[in-house]
Each structure stands twice: as C-alpha cells, then as structure tokens.
C-alpha atoms as a PDB file:
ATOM      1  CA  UNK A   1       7.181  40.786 -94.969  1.00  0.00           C
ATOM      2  CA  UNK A   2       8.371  42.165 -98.499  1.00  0.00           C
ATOM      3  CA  UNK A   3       8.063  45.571 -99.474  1.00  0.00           C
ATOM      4  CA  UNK A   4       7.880  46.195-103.158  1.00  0.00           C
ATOM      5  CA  UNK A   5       9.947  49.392-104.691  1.00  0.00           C
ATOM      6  CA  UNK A   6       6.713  51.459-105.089  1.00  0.00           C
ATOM      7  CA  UNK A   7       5.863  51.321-100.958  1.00  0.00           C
ATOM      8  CA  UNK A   8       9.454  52.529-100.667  1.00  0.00           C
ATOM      9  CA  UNK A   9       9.392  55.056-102.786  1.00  0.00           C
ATOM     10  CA  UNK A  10       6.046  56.316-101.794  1.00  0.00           C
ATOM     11  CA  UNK A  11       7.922  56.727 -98.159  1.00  0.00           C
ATOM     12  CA  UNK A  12      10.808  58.035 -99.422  1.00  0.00           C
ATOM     13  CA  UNK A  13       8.739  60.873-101.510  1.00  0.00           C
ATOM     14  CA  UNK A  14       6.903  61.628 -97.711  1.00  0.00           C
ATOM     15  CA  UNK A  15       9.978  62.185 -96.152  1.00  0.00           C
ATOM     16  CA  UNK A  16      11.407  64.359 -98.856  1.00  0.00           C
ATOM     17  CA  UNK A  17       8.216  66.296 -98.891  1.00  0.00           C
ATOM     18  CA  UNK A  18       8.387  66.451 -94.962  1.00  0.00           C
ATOM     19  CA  UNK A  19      12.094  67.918 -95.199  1.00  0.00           C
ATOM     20  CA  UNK A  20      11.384  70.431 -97.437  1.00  0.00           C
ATOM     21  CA  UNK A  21       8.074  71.486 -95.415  1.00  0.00           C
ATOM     22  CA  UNK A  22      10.355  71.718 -92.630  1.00  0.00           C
ATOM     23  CA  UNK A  23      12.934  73.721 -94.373  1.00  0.00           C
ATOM     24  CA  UNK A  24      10.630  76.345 -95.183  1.00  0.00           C
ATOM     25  CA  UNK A  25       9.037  76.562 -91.971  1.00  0.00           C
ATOM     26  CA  UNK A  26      12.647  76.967 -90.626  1.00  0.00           C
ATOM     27  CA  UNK A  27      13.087  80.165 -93.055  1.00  0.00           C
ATOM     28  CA  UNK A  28       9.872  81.345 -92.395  1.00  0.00           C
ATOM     29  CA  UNK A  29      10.981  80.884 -88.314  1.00  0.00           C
ATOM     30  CA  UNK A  30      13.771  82.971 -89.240  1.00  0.00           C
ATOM     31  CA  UNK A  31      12.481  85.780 -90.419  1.00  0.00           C
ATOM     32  CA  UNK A  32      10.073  85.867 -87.898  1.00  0.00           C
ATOM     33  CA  UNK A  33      12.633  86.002 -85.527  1.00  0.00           C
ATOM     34  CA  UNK A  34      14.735  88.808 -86.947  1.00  0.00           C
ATOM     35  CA  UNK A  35      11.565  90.836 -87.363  1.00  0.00           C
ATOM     36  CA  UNK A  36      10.676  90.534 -83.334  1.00  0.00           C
ATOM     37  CA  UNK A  37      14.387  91.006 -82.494  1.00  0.00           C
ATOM     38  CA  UNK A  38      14.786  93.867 -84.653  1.00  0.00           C
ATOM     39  CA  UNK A  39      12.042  95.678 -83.641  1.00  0.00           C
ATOM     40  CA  UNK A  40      13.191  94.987 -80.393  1.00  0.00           C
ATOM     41  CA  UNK A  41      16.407  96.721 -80.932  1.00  0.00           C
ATOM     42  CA  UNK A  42      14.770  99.656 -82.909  1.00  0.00           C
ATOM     43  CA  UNK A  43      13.547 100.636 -79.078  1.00  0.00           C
ATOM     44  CA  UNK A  44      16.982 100.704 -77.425  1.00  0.00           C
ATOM     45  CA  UNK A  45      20.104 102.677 -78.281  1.00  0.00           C
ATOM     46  CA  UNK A  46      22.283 100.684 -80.077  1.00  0.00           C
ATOM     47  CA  UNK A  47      24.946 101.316 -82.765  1.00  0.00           C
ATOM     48  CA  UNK A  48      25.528  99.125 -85.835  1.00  0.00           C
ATOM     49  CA  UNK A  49      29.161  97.319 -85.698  1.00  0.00           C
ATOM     50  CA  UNK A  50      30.454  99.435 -88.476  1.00  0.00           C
ATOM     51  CA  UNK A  51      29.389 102.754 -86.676  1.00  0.00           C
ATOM     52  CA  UNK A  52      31.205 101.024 -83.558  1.00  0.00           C
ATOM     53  CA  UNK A  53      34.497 100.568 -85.485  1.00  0.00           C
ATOM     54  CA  UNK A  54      34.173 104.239 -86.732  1.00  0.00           C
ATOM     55  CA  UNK A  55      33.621 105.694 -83.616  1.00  0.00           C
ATOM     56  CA  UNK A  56      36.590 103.293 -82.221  1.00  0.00           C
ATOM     57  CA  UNK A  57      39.041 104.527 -85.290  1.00  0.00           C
ATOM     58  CA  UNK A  58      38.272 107.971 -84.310  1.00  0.00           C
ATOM     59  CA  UNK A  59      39.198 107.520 -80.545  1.00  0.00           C
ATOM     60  CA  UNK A  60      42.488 106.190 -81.344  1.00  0.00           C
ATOM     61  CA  UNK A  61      43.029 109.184 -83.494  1.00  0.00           C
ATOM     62  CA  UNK A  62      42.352 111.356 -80.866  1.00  0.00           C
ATOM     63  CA  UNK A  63      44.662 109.467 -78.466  1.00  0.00           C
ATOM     64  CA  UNK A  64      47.072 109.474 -80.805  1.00  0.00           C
ATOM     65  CA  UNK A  65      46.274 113.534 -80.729  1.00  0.00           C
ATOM     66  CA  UNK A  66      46.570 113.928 -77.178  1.00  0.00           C
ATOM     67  CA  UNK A  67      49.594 112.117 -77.099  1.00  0.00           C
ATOM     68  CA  UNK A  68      51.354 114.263 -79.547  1.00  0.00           C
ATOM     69  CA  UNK A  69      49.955 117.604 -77.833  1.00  0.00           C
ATOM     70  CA  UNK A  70      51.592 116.083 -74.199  1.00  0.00           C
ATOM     71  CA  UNK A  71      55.198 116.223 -76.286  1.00  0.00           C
ATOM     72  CA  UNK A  72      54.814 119.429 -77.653  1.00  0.00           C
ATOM     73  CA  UNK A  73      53.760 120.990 -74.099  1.00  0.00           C
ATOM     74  CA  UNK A  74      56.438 119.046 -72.305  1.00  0.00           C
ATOM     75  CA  UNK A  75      58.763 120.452 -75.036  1.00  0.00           C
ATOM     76  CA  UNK A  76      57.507 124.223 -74.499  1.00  0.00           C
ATOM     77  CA  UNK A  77      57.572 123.838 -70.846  1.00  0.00           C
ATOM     78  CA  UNK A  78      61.067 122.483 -71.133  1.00  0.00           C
ATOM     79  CA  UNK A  79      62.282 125.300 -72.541  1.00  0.00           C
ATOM     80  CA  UNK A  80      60.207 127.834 -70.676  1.00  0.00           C
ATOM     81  CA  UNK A  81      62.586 126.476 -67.866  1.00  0.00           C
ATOM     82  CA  UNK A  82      65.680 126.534 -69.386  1.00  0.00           C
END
C-alpha cells in the first residue's frame, strides 16, 4: 500500500497537535496541583526553607554564644578559686 506525502503529513500535523494538547493539559495539571497542595499546606504549620535557614543561622549563633559564656564562667570560677 503507498502512502502519498499529504496522508503523512496530515498524521504528522495530528500528532503535533496531540503533543501540544497534551502539553498544555500537563501545565494546566500543574497548577492544579500546586493550588490543592498549597492550600493544603496553608492549614498546617510550616515554615518556608529560607525562614528554616534563618532560624538555623540564628541557633548556631546562639551556640556559638553559649559556648563563649561557658569560657568566661569557667574563667571567673577559676579564679574565684585561686
């Protein structure tokens, strides 16, 4: 059976069109998605990544605190002794 160029390119023209119907439903899917989950979210208490590395930086600065305040009393009670 031969197929002329015009049945092929009538396919190939339905595929493309399928593709890019598909791609759009895909982005459309998306933002569904992130929408639902989202709202989800918006009902538990969660932080954002960048307020978890703040809060993170600001722990190690206070361990880094402590730890200075532990030599300085050691120090103190050192010499309270001696």
């Amino acid at each position: 059976m031969a197929v002329d160029a015009k049945t092929l390119d009538d396919i190939s023209e339905k595929i493309a069109a399928g593709f890019k119907m598909l791609g759009g439903v895909k982005m459309g899917a998306e933002a569904q998605i992130q929408n639902i989950v989202e709202g989800a979210l918006s009902h538990f208490d969660v932080v954002t990544h960048e307020r978890m590395e703040v809060q993170e930086a600001m722990l190690r600065k206070a361990r880094e605190d402590l730890q200075i305040m532990e030599a300085r009393i050691a120090k103190l009670e050192a010499q309270l002794k001696g």
